[in-house]
N, C-alpha and C. Protein backbone atom coordinates (compact mmCIF):
# COMPACT_ATOMS: atom_id res chain seq x y z
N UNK A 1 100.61 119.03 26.20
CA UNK A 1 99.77 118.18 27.01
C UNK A 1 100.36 118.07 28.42
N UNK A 2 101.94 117.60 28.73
CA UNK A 2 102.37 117.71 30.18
C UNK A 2 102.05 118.84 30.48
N UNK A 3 102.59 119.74 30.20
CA UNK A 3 102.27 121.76 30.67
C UNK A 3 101.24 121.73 31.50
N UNK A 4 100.15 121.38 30.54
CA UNK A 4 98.93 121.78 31.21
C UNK A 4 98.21 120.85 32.16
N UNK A 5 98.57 119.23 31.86
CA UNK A 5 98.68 118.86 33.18
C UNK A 5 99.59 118.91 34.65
N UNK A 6 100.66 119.52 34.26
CA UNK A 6 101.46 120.09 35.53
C UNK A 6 100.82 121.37 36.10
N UNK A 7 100.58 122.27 35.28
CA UNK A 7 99.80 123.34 35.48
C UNK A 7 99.20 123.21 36.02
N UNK A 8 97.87 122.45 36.06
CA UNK A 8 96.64 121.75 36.55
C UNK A 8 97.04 120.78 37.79
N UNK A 9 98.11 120.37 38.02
CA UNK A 9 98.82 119.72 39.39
C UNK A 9 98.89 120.91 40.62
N UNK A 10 99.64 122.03 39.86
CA UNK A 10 99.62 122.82 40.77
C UNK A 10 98.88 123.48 41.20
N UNK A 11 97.83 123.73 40.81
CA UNK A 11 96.34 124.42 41.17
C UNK A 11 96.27 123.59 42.72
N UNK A 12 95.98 122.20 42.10
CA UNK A 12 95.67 121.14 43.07
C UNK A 12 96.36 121.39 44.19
N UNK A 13 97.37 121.36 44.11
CA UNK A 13 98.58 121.28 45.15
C UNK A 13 98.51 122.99 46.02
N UNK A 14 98.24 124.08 45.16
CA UNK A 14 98.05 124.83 45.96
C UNK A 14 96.58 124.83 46.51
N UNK A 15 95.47 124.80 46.09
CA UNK A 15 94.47 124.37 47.27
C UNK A 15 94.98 123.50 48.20
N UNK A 16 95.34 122.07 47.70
CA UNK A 16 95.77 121.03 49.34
C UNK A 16 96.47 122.24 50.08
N UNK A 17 97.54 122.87 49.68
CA UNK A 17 98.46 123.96 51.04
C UNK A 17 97.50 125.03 51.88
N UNK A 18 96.22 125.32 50.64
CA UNK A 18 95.70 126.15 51.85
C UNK A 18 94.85 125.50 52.55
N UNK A 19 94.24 124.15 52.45
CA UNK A 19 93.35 123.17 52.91
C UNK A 19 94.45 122.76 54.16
N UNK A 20 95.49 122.40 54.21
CA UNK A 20 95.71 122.13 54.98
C UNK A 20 96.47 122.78 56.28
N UNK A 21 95.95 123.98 56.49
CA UNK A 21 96.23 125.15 57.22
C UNK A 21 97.48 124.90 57.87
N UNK A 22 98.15 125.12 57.89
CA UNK A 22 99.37 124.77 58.62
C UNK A 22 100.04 123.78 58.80
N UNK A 23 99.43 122.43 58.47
CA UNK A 23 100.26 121.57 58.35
C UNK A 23 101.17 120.82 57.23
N UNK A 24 101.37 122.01 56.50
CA UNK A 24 102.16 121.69 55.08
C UNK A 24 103.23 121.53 54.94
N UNK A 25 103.93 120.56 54.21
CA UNK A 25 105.71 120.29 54.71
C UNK A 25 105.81 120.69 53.34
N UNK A 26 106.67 121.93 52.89
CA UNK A 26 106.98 122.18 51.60
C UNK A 26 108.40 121.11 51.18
N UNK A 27 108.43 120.24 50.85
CA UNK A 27 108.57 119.32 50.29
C UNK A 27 109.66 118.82 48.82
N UNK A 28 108.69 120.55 47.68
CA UNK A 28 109.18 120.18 47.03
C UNK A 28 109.00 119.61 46.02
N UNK A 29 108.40 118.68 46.32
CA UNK A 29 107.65 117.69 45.08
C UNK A 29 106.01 118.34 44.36
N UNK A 30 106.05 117.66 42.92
CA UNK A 30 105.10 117.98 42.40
C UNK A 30 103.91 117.14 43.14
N UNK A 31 104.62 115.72 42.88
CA UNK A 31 103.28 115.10 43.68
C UNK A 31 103.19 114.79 45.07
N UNK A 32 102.30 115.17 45.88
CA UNK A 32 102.35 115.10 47.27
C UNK A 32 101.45 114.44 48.18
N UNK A 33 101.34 114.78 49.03
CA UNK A 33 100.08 114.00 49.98
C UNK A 33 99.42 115.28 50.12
N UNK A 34 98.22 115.22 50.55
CA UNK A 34 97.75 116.33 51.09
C UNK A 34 98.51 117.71 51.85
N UNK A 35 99.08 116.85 52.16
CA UNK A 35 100.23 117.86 53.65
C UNK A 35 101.53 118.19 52.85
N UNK A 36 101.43 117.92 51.34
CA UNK A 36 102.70 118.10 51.01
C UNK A 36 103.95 117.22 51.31
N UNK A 37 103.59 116.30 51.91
CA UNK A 37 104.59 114.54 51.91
C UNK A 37 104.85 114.00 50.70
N UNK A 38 106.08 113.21 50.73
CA UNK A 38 105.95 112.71 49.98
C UNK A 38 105.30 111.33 50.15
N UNK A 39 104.43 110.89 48.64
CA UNK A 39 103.44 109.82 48.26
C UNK A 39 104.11 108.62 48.96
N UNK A 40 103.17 107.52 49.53
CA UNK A 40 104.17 106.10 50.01
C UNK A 40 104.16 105.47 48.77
N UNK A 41 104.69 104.48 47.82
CA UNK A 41 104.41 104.06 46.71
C UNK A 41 103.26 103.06 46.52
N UNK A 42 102.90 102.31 48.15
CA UNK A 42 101.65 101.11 48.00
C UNK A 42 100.42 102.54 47.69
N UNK A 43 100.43 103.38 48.36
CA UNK A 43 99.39 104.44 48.29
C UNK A 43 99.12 104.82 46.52
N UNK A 44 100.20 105.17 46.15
CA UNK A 44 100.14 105.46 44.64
C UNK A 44 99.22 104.24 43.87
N UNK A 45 100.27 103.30 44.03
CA UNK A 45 99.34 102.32 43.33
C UNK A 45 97.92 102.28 43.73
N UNK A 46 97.55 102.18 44.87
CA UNK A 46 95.87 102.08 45.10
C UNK A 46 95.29 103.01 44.45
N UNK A 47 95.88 104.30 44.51
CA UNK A 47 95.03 105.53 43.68
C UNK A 47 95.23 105.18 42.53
N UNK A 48 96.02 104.87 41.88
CA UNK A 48 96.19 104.79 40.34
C UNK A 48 95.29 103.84 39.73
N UNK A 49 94.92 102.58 40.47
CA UNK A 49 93.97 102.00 40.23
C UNK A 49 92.73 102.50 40.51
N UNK A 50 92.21 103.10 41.41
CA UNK A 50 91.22 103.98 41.51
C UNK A 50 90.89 104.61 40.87
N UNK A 51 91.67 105.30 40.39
CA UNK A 51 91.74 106.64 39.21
C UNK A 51 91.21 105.55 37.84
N UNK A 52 92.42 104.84 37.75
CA UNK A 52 91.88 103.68 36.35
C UNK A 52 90.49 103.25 36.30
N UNK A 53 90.00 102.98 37.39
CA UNK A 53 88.61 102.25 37.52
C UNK A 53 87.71 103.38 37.36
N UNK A 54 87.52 104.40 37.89
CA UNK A 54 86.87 105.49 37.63
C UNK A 54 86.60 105.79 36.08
N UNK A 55 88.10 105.22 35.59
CA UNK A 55 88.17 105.97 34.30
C UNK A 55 86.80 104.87 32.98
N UNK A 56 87.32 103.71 33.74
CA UNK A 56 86.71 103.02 33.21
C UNK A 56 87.86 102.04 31.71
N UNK A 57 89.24 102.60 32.21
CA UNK A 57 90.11 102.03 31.63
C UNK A 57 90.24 100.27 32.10
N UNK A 58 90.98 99.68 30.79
CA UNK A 58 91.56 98.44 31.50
C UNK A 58 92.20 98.72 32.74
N UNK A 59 92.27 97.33 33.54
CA UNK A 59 93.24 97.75 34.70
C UNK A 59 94.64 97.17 34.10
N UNK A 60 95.79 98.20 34.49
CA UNK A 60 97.41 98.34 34.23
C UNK A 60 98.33 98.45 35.14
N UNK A 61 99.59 97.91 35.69
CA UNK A 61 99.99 98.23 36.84
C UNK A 61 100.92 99.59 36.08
N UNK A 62 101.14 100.03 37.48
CA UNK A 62 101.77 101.39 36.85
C UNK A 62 102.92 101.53 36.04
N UNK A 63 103.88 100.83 36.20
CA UNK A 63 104.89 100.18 35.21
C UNK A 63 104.56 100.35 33.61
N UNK A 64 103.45 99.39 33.22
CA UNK A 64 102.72 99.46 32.05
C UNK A 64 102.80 100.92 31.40
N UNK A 65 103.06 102.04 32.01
CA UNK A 65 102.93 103.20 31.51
C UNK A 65 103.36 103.29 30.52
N UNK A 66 104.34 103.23 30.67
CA UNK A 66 105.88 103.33 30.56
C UNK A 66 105.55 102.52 28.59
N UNK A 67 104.79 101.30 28.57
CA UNK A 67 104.91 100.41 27.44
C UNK A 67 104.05 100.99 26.44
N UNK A 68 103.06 101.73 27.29
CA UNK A 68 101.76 102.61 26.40
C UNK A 68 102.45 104.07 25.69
N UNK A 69 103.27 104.52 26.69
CA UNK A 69 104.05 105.75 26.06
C UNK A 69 105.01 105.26 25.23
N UNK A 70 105.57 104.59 25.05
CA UNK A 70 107.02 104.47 23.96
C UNK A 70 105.92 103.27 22.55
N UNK A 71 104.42 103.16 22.48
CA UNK A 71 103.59 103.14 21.34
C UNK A 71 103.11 103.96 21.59
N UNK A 72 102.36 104.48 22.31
CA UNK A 72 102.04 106.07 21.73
C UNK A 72 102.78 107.42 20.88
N UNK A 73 104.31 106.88 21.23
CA UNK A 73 104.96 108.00 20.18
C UNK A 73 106.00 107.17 19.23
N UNK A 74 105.66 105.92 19.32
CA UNK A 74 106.15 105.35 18.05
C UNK A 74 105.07 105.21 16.69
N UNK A 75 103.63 105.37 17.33
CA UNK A 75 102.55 105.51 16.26
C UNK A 75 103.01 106.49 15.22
N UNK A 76 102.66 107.33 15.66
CA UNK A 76 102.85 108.95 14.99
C UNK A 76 104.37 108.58 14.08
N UNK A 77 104.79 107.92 14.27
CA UNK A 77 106.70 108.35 13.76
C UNK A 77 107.82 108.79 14.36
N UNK A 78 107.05 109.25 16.23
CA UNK A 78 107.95 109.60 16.83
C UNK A 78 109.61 108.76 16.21
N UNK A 79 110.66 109.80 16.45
CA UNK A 79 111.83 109.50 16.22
C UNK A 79 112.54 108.39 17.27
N UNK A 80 112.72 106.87 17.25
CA UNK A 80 113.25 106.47 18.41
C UNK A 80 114.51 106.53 19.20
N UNK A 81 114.78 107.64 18.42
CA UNK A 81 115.94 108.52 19.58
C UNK A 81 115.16 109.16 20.37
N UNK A 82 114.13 110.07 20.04
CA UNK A 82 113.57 110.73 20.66
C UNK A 82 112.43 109.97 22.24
N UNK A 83 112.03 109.31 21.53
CA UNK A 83 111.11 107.73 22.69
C UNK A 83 112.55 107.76 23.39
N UNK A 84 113.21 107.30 23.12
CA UNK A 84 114.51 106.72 24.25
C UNK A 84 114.71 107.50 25.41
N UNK A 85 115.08 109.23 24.89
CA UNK A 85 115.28 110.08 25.90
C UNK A 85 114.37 109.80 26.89
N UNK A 86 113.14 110.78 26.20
CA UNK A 86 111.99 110.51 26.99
C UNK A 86 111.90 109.56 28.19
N UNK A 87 111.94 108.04 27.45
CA UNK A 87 111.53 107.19 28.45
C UNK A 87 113.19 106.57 29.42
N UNK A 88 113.83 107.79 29.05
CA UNK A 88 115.44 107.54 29.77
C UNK A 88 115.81 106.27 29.63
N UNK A 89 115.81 105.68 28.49
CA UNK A 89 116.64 104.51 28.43
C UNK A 89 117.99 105.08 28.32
N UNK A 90 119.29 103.86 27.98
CA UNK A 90 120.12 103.65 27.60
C UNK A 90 120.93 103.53 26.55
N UNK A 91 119.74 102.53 26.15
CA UNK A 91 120.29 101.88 24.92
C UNK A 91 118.88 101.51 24.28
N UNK A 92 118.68 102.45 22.84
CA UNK A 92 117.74 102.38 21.66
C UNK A 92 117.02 100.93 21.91
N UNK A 93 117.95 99.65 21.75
CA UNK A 93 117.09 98.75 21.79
C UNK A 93 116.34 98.16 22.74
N UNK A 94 116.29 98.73 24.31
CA UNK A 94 115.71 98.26 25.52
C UNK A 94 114.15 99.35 24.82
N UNK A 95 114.33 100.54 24.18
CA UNK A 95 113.11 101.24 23.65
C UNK A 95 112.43 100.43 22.56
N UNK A 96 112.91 99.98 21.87
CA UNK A 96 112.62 99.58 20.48
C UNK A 96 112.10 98.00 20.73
N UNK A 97 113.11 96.61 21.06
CA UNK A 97 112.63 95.55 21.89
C UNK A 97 111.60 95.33 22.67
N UNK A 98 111.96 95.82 23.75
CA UNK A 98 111.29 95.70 24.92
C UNK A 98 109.71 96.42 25.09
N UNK A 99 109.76 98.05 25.09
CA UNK A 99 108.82 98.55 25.23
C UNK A 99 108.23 99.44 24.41
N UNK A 100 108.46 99.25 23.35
CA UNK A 100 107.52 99.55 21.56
C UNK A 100 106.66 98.79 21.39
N UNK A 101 105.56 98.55 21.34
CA UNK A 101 104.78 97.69 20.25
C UNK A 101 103.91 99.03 19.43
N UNK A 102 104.25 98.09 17.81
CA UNK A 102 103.96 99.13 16.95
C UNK A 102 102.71 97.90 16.01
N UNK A 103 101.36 98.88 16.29
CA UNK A 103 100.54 97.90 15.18
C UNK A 103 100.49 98.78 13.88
N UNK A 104 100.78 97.73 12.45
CA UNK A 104 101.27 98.70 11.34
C UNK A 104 99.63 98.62 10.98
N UNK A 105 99.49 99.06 9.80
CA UNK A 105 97.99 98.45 9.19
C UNK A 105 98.09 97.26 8.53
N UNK A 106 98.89 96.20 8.19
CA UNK A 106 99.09 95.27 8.18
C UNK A 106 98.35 94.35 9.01
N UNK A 107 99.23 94.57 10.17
CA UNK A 107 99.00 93.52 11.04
C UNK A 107 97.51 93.75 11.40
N UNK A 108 96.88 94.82 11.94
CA UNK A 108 95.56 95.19 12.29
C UNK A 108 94.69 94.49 11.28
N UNK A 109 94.68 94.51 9.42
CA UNK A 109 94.28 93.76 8.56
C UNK A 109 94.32 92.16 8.81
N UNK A 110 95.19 91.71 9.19
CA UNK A 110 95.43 90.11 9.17
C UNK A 110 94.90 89.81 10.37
N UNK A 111 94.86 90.78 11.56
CA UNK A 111 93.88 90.31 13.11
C UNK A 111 92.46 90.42 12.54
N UNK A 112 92.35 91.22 11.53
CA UNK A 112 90.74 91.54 11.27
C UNK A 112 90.36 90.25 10.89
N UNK A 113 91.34 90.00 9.78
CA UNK A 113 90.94 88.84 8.67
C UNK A 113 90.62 87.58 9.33
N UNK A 114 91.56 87.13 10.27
CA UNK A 114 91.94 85.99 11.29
C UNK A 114 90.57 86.19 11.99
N UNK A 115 89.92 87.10 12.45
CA UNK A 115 88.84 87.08 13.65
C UNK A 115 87.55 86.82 12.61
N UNK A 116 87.64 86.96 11.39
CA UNK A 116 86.17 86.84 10.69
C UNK A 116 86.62 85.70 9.71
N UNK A 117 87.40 84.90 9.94
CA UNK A 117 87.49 83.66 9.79
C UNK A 117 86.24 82.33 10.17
N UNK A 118 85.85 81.79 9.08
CA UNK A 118 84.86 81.08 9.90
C UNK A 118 85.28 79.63 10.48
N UNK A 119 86.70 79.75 10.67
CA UNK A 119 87.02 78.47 11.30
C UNK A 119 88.04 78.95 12.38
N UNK A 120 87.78 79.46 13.19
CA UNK A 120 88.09 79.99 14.76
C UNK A 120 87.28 78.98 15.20
């Protein structure tokens, strides 16, 4: 899944270089400005919300990523050695604590049960 969205970065990135005829600062970076700059970070965020809204996703600050990826591969069974690298922690439990949330089928059962409760 990264591959081919990096892949797909660079397409991008080489149109912006020939779009921007000569004024390209090779840089270096995957992600760039048009001109091959590097991104300002208030800029990122505006696009990222842009991008989100487009998507029609909740809105998330970009940070949040970060909390969606270490449950996204704790669903599956990911290994939480493996989440840790990834999300370059330190120490297992800043992965595991902090930015895991794992819904078992349990808990999803007892939110069900709790919401079709007729005394909410």
């Amino acid at each position: 899944m990264c591959v081919t969205a990096l892949k797909h970065r660079r397409r991008v990135q080489e149109e912006a270089r020939k779009e921007a005829d000569g004024k390209w600062k090779d840089s270096g970076l995957v992600f760039t400005t048009r001109y091959g700059t590097a991104v300002e970070p208030r800029n990122f965020n505006r696009s990222f919300e842009l991008h989100g809204k487009a998507a029609g996703v909740p809105r998330i600050r970009v940070h949040d990523t970060r909390h969606t990826c270490a449950s996204m591969l704790a669903a599956p069974g990911v290994h939480p050695r493996v989440a840790m690298r990834i999300l370059r922690h330190s120490q297992i439990s800043v992965t595991m604590n902090v930015y895991t949330q794992i819904t078992s089928p349990e808990t999803r059962k007892a939110l069900d049960q709790l919401n079709e409760s007729p005394d909410r």
